[in-house]
Protein backbone atom coordinates (compact mmCIF):
# COMPACT_ATOMS: atom_id res chain seq x y z
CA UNK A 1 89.44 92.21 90.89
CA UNK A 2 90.52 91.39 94.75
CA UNK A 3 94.27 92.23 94.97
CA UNK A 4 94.23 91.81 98.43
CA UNK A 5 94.70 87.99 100.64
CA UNK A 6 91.35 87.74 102.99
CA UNK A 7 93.45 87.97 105.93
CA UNK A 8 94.90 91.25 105.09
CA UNK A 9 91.38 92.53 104.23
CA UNK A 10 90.04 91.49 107.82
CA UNK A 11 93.00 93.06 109.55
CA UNK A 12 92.19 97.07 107.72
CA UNK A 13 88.68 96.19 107.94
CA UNK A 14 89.10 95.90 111.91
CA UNK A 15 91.12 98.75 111.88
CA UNK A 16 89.17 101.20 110.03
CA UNK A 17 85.46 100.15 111.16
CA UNK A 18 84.96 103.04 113.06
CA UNK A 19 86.41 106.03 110.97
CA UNK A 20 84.15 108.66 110.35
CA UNK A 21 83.20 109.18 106.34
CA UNK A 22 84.84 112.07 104.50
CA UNK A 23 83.37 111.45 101.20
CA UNK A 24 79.78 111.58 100.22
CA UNK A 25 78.08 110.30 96.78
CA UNK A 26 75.07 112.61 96.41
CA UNK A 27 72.65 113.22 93.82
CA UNK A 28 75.17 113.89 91.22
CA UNK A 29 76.43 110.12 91.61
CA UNK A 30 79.60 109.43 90.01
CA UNK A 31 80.30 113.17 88.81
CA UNK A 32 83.92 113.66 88.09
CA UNK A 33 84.34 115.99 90.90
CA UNK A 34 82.99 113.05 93.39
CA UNK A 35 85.36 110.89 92.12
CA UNK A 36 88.43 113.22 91.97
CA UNK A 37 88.11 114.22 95.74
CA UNK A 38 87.91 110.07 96.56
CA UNK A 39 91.37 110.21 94.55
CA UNK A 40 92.36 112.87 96.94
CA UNK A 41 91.54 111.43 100.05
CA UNK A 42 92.80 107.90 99.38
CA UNK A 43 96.30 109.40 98.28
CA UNK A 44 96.78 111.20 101.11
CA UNK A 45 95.30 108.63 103.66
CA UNK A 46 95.11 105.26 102.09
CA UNK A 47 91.79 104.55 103.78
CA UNK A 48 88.73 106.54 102.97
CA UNK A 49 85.17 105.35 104.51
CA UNK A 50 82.55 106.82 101.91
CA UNK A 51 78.23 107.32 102.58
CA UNK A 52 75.93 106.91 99.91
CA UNK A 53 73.05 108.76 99.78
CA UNK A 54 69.83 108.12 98.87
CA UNK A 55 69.97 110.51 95.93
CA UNK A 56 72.98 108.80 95.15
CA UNK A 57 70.81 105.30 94.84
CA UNK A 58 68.05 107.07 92.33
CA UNK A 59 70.46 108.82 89.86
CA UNK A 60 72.94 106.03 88.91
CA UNK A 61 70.34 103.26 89.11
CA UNK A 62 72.30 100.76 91.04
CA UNK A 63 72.38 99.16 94.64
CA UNK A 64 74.74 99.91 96.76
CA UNK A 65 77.32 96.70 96.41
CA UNK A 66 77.22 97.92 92.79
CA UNK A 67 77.96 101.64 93.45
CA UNK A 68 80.77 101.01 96.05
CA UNK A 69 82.28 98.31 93.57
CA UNK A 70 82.24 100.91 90.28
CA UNK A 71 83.67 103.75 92.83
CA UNK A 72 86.68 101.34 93.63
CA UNK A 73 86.98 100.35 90.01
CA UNK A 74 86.99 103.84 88.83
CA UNK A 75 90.08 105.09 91.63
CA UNK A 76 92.16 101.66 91.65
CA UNK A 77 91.64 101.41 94.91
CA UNK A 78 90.43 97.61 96.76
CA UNK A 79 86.83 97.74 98.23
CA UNK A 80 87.65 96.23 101.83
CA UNK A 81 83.61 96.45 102.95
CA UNK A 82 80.44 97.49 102.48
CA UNK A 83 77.89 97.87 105.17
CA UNK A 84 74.56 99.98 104.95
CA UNK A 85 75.22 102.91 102.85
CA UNK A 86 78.96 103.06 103.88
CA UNK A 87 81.89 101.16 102.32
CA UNK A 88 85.67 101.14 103.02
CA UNK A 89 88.20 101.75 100.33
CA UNK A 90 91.80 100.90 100.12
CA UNK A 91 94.87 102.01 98.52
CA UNK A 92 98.32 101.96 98.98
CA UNK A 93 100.17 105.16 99.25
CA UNK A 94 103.05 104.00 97.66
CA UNK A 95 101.63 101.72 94.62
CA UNK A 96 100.01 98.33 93.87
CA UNK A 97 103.05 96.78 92.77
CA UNK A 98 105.57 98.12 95.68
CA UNK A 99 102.81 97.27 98.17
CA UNK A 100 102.10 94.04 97.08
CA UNK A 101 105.78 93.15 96.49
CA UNK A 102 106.50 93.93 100.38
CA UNK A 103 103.41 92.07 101.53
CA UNK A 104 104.02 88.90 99.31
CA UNK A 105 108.16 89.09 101.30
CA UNK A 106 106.35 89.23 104.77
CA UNK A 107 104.12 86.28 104.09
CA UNK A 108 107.63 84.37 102.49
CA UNK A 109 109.28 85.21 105.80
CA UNK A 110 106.56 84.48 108.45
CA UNK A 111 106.07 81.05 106.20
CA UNK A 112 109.49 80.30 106.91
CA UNK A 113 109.14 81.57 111.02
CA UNK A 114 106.17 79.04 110.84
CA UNK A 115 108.00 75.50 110.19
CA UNK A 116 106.62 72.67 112.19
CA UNK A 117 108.40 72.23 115.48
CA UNK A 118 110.50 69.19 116.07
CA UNK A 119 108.74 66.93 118.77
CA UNK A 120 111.34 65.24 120.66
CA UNK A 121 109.97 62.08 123.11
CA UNK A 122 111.71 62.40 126.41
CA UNK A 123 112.57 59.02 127.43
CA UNK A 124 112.44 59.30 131.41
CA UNK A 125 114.56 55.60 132.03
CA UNK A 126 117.38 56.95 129.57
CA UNK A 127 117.57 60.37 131.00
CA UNK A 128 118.05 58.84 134.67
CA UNK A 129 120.72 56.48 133.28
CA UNK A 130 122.75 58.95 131.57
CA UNK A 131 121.96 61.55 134.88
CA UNK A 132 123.13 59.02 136.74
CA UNK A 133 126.39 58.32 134.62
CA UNK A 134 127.25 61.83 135.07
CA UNK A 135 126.88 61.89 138.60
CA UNK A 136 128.87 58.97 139.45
């Protein structure tokens, strides 16, 4: 389930393209140890890039999209992308619901920054008058 608007997904997928991973799925695929220190790293840094290994690939049975889909699944976190054997994970420090309660006030308020601007037609033969008038 995507939680997250495509245009917020773009914006941590540019910002995170070129972390380094600091998780690897091995051999013992999704062990519970593999998936408790992805827990760990996305609670203390929101953002985790993961590899997958090739023994990763032959245990558990399934492609890659698959594995990177069942790792978010299994930590509640959003999968932001996945490219090669690395994917992006997301998840907010604070909570689902707080995070998505503050992003869903932002996008009220820049909706309301965003009305359509008045377009005024400058009549130049009125403005001359009435410049005129005031000169006088």
């Amino acid at each position: 389930m995507k939680r997250l608007p495509g245009k917020v997904r773009r914006s941590i997928r540019a910002r995170y393209y070129d972390i380094e991973p600091r998780a690897w799925i091995g051999k013992k695929g999704l062990a519970e140890s593999v998936i408790e220190e992805i827990n760990t790293q996305l609670e203390k840094d929101g953002v985790l890039k993961v590899e997958i290994r090739k023994g990763a690939l032959i245990s558990t049975g399934l492609d890659r999209k698959r594995l990177a889909e069942r790792v978010a699944e299994l930590t509640d976190s959003e999968l932001i992308e996945v490219r090669g054997k690395r994917f992006i994970l997301f998840k907010p420090r604070e909570g689902w619901e707080k995070y998505l309660r503050r992003l869903e006030r932002k996008g009220r308020a820049e909706r309301r920054e965003e009305r359509p601007v008045q377009k005024v037609r400058l009549d130049i033969a009125n403005f001359r008058k009435k410049f005129k008038k005031g000169r006088d």
